[in-house]
N, C-alpha and C. Protein backbone atom coordinates (compact mmCIF):
# COMPACT_ATOMS: atom_id res chain seq x y z
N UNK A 1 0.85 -1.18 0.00
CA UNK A 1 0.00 0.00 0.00
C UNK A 1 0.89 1.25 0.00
N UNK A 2 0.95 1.73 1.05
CA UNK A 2 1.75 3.39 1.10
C UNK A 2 3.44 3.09 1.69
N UNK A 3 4.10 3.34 1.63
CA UNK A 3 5.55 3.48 2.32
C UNK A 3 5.73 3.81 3.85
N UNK A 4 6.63 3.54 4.38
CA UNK A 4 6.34 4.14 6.11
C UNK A 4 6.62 5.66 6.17
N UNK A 5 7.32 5.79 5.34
CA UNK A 5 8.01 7.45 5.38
C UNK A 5 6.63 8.26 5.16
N UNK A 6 5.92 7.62 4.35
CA UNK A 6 4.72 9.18 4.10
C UNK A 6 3.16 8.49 5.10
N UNK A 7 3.55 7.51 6.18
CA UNK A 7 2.61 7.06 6.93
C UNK A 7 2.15 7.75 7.66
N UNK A 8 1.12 7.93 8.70
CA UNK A 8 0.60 8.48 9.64
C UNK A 8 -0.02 7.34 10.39
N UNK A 9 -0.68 7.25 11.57
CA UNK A 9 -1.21 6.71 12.46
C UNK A 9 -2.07 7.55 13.47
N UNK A 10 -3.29 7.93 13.73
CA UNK A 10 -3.68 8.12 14.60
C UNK A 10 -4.60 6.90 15.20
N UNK A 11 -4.39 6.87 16.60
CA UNK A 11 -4.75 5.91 17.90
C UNK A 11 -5.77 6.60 18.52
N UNK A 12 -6.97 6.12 19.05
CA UNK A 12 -7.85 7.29 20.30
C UNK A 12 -7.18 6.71 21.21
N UNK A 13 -6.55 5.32 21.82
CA UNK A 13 -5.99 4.95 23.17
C UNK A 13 -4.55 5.56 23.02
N UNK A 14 -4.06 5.03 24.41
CA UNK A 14 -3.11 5.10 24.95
C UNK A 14 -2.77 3.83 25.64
N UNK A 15 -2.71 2.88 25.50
CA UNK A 15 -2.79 1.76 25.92
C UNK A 15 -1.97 1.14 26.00
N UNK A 16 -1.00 -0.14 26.38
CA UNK A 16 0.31 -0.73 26.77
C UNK A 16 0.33 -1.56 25.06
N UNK A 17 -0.59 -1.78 24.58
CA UNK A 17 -0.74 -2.36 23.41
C UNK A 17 -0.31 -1.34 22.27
N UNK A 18 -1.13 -0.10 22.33
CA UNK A 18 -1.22 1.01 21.67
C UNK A 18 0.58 1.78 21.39
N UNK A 19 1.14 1.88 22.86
CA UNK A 19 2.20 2.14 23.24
C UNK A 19 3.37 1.14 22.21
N UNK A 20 3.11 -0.14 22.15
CA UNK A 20 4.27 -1.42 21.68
C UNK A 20 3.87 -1.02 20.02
N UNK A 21 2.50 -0.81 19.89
CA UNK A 21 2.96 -0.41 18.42
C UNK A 21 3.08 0.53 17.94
N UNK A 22 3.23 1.72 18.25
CA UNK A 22 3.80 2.87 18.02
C UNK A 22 5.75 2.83 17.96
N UNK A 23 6.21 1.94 19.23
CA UNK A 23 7.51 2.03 19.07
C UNK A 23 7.66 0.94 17.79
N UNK A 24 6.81 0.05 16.93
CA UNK A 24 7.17 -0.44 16.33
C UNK A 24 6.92 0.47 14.83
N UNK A 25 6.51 1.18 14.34
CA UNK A 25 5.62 2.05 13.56
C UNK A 25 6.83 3.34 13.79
N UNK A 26 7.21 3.33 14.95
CA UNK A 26 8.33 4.57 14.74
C UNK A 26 9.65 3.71 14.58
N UNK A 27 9.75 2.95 14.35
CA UNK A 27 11.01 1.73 14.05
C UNK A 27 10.89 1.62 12.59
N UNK A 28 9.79 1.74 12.11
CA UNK A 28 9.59 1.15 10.56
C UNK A 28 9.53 2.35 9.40
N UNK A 29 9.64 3.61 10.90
CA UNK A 29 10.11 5.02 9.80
C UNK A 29 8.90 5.78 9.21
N UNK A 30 7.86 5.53 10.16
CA UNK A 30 6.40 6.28 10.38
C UNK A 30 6.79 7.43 10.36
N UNK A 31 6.20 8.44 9.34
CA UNK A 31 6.35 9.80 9.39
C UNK A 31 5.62 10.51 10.77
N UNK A 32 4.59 9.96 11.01
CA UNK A 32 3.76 10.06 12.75
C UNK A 32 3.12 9.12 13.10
N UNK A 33 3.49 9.33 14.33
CA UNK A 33 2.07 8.21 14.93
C UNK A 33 1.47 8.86 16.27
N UNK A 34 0.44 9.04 16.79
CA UNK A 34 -0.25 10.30 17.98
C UNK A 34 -0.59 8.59 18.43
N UNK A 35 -0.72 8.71 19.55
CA UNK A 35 -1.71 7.84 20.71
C UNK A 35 -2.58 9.23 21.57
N UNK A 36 -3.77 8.77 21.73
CA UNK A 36 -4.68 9.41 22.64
C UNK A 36 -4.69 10.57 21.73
N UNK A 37 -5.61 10.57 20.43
CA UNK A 37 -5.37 11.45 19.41
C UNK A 37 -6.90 11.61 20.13
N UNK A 38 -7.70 12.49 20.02
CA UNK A 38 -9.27 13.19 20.14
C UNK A 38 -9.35 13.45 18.33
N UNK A 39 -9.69 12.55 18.00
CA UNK A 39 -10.22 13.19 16.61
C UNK A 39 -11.44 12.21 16.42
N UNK A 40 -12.50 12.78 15.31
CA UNK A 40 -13.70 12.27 15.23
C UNK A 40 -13.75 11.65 13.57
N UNK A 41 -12.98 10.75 12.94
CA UNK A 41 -12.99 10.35 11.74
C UNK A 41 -14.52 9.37 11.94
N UNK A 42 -14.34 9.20 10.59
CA UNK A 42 -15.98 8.16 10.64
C UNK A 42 -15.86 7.23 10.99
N UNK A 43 -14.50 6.64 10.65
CA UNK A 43 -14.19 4.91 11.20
C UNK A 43 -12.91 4.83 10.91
N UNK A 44 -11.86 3.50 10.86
CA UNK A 44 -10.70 3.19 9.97
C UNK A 44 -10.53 3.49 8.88
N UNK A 45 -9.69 4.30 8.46
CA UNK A 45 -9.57 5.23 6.86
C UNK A 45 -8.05 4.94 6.77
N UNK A 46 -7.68 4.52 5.81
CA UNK A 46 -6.10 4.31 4.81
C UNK A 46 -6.15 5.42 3.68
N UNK A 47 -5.28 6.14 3.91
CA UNK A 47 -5.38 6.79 2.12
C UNK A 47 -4.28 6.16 2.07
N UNK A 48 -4.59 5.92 0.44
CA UNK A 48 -3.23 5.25 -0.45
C UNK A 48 -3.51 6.37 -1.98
N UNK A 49 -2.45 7.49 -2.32
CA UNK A 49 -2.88 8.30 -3.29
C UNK A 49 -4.05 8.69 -3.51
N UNK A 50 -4.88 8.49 -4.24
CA UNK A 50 -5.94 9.04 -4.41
C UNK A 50 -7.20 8.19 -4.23
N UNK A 51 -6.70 6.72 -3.60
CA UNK A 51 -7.70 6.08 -2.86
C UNK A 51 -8.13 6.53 -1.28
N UNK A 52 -8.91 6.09 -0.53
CA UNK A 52 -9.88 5.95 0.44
C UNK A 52 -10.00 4.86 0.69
N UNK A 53 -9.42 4.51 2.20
CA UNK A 53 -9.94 3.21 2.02
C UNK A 53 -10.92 2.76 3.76
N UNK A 54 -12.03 2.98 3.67
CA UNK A 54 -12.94 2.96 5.10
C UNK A 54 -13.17 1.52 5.70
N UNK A 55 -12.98 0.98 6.93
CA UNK A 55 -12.83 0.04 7.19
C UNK A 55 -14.11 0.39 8.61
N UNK A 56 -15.41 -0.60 8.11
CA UNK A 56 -16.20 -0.50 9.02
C UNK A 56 -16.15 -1.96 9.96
N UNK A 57 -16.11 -2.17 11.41
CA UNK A 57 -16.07 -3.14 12.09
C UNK A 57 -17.43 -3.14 12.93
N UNK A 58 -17.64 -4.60 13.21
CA UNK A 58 -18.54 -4.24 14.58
C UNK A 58 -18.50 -3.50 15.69
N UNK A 59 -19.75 -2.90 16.13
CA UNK A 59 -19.02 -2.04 17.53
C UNK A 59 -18.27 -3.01 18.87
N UNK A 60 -19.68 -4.10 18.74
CA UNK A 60 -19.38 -5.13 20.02
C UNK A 60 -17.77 -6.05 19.69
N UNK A 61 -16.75 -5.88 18.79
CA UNK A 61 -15.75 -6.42 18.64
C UNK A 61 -15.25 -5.37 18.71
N UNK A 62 -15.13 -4.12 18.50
CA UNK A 62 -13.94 -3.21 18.75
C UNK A 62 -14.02 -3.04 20.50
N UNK A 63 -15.20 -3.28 21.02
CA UNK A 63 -15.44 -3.06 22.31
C UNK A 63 -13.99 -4.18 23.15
N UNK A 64 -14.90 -5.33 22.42
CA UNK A 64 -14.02 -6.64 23.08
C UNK A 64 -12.57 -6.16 22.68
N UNK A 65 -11.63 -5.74 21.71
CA UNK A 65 -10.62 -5.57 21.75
C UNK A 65 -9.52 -4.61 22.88
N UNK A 66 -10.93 -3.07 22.54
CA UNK A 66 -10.56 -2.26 23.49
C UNK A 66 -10.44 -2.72 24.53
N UNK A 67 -11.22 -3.36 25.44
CA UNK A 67 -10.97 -3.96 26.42
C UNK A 67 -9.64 -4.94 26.85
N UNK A 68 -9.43 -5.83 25.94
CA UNK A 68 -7.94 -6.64 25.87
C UNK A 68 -7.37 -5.69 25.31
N UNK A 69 -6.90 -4.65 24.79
CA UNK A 69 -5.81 -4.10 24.65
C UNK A 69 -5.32 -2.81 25.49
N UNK A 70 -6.26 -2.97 26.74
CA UNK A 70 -6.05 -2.17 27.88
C UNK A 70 -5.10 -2.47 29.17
N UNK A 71 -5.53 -3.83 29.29
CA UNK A 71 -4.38 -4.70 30.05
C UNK A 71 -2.96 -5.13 30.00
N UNK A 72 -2.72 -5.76 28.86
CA UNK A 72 -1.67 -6.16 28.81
C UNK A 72 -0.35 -4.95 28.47
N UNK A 73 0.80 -5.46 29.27
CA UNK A 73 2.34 -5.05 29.06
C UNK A 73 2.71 -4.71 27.62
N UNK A 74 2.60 -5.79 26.57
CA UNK A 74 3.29 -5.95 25.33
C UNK A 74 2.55 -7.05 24.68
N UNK A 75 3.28 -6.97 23.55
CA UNK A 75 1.97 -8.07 22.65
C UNK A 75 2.12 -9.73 22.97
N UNK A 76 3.20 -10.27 23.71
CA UNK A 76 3.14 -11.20 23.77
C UNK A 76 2.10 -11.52 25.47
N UNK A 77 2.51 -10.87 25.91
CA UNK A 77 0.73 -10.80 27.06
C UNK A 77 -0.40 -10.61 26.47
N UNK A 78 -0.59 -9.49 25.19
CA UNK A 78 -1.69 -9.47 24.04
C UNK A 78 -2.01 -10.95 23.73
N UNK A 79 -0.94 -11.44 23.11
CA UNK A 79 -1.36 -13.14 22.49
C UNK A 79 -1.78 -13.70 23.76
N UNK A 80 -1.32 -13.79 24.62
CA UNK A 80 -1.35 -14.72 25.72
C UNK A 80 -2.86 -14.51 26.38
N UNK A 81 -3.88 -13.39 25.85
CA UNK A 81 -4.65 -13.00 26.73
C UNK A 81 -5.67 -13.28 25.70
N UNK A 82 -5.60 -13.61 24.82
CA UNK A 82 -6.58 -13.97 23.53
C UNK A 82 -6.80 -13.18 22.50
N UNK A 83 -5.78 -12.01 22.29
CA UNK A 83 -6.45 -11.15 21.13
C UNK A 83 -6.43 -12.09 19.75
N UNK A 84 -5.63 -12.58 19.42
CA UNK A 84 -5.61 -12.89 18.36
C UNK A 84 -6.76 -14.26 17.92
N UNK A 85 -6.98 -14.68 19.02
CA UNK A 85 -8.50 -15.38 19.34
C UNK A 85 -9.80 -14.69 18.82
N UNK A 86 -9.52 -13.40 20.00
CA UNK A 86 -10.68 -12.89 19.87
C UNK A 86 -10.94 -12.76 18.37
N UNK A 87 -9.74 -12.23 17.46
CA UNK A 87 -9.54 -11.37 16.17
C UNK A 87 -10.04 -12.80 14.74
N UNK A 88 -9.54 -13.41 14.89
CA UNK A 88 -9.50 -14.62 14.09
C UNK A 88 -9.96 -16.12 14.64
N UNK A 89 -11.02 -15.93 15.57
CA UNK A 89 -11.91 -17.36 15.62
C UNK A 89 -13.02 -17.17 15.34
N UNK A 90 -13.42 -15.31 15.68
CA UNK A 90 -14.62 -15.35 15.84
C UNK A 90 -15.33 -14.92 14.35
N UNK A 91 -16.62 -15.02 14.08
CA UNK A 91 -16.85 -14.83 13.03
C UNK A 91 -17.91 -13.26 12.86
N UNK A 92 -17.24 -13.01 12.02
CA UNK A 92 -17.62 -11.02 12.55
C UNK A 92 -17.72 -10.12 10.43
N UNK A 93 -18.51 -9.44 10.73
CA UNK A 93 -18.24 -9.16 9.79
C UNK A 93 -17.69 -7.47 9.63
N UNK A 94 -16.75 -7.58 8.28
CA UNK A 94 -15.83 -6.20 8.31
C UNK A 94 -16.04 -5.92 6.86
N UNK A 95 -16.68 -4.90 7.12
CA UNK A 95 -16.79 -4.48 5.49
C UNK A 95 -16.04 -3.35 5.46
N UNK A 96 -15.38 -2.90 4.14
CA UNK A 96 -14.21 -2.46 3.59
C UNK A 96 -14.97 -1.84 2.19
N UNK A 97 -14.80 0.00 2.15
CA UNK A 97 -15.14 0.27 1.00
C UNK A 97 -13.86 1.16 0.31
N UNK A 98 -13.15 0.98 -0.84
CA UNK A 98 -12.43 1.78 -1.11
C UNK A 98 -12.82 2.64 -2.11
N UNK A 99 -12.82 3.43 -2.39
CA UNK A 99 -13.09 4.95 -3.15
C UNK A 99 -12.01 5.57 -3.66
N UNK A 100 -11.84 5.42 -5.35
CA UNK A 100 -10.92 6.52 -5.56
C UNK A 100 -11.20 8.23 -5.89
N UNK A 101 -11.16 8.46 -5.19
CA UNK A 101 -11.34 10.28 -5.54
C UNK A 101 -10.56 11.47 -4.72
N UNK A 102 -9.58 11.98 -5.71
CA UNK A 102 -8.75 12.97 -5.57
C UNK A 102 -9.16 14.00 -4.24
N UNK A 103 -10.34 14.66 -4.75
CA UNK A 103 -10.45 15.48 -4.01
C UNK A 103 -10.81 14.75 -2.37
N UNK A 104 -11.00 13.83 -2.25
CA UNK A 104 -11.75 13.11 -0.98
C UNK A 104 -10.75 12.91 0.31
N UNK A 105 -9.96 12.07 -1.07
CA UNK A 105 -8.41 11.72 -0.32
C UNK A 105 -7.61 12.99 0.39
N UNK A 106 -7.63 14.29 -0.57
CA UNK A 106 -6.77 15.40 -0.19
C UNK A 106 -7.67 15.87 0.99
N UNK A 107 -9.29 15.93 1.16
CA UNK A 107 -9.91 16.07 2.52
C UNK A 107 -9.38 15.35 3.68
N UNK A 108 -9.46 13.86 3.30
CA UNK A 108 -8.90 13.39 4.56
C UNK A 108 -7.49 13.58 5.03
N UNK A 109 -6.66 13.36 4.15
CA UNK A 109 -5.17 13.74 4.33
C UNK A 109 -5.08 14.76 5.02
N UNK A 110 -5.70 16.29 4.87
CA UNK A 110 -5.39 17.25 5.44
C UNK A 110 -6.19 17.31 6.75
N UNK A 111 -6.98 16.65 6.69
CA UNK A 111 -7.85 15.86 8.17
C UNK A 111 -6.45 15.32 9.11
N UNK A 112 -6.20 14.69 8.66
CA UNK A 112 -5.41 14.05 9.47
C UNK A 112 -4.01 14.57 9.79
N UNK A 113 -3.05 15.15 8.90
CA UNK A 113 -1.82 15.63 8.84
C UNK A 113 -2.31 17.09 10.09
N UNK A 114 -3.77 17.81 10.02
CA UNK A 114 -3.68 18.60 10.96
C UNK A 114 -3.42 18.28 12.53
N UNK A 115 -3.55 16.72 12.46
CA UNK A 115 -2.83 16.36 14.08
C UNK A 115 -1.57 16.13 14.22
N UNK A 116 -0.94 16.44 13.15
CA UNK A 116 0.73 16.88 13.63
C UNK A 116 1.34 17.84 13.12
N UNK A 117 2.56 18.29 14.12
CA UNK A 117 3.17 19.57 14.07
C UNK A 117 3.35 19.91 12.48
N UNK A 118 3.76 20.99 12.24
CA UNK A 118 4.24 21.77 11.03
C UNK A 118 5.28 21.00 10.61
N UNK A 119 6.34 20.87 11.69
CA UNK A 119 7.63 20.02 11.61
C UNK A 119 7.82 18.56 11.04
N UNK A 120 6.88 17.87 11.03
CA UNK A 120 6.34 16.50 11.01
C UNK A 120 5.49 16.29 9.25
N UNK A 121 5.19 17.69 9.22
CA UNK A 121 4.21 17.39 7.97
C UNK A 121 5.36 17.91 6.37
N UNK A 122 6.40 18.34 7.10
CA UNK A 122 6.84 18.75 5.84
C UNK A 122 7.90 17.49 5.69
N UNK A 123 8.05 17.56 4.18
CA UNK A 123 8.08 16.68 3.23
C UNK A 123 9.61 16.19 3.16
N UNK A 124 10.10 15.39 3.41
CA UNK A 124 11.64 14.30 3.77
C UNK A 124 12.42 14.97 2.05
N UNK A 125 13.51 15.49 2.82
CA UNK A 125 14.82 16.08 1.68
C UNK A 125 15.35 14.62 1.56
């Protein structure tokens, strides 16, 4: 999909889970990543160029996650505590719409790039 250099990440937690992947996401050369971001997007959104890509989940499974990804230290207490159970036994449905449109993409992009500094948003020499 996109490169890590022109990535972003915003998180609403702050979480010990949230925390392990951010240091991994700033390891892999994430242009940003916010934890405990306050922003109101519609749901999971990827831009990739001039795609959109919205990722709708159940509420009662993001619930169950939030919840396990409040507890644990690091992800191997994550595994150990059932996320990846929870994530892949259960049967859930995730619908996924992607949209290509220029102008949509440059909405959200600038949606999102406004949660980081000036410093952060300008563009790698």
């Amino acid at each position: 999909m996109g490169t890590s250099h022109d990535s972003y990440v915003l998180c609403t937690n702050d979480t010990p889970v949230d925390r392990w992947l951010k240091a991994y996401y700033d390891k892999t050369g994430f242009k940003g990543v916010m934890l405990n971001a306050n922003y109101n997007l519609e749901n999971d959104i990827a831009l990739v160029g001039d795609y959109v890509i919205f990722v709708f989940m159940d509420p009662k499974m993001i619930e169950e996650l939030d919840k396990m990804y409040s507890t644990p230290h690091d992800m191997t207490e994550a595994i150990s505590a059932g996320i990846l159970e929870t994530i892949l036994s259960k049967r859930t449905k995730i619908k996924v719409t992607i949209v290509k449109n220029r102008a949509l993409a440059r909405h959200y992009r600038e949606k999102i790039l406004g949660y980081f500094s000036e410093k952060e948003q300008k563009p790698a020499k």
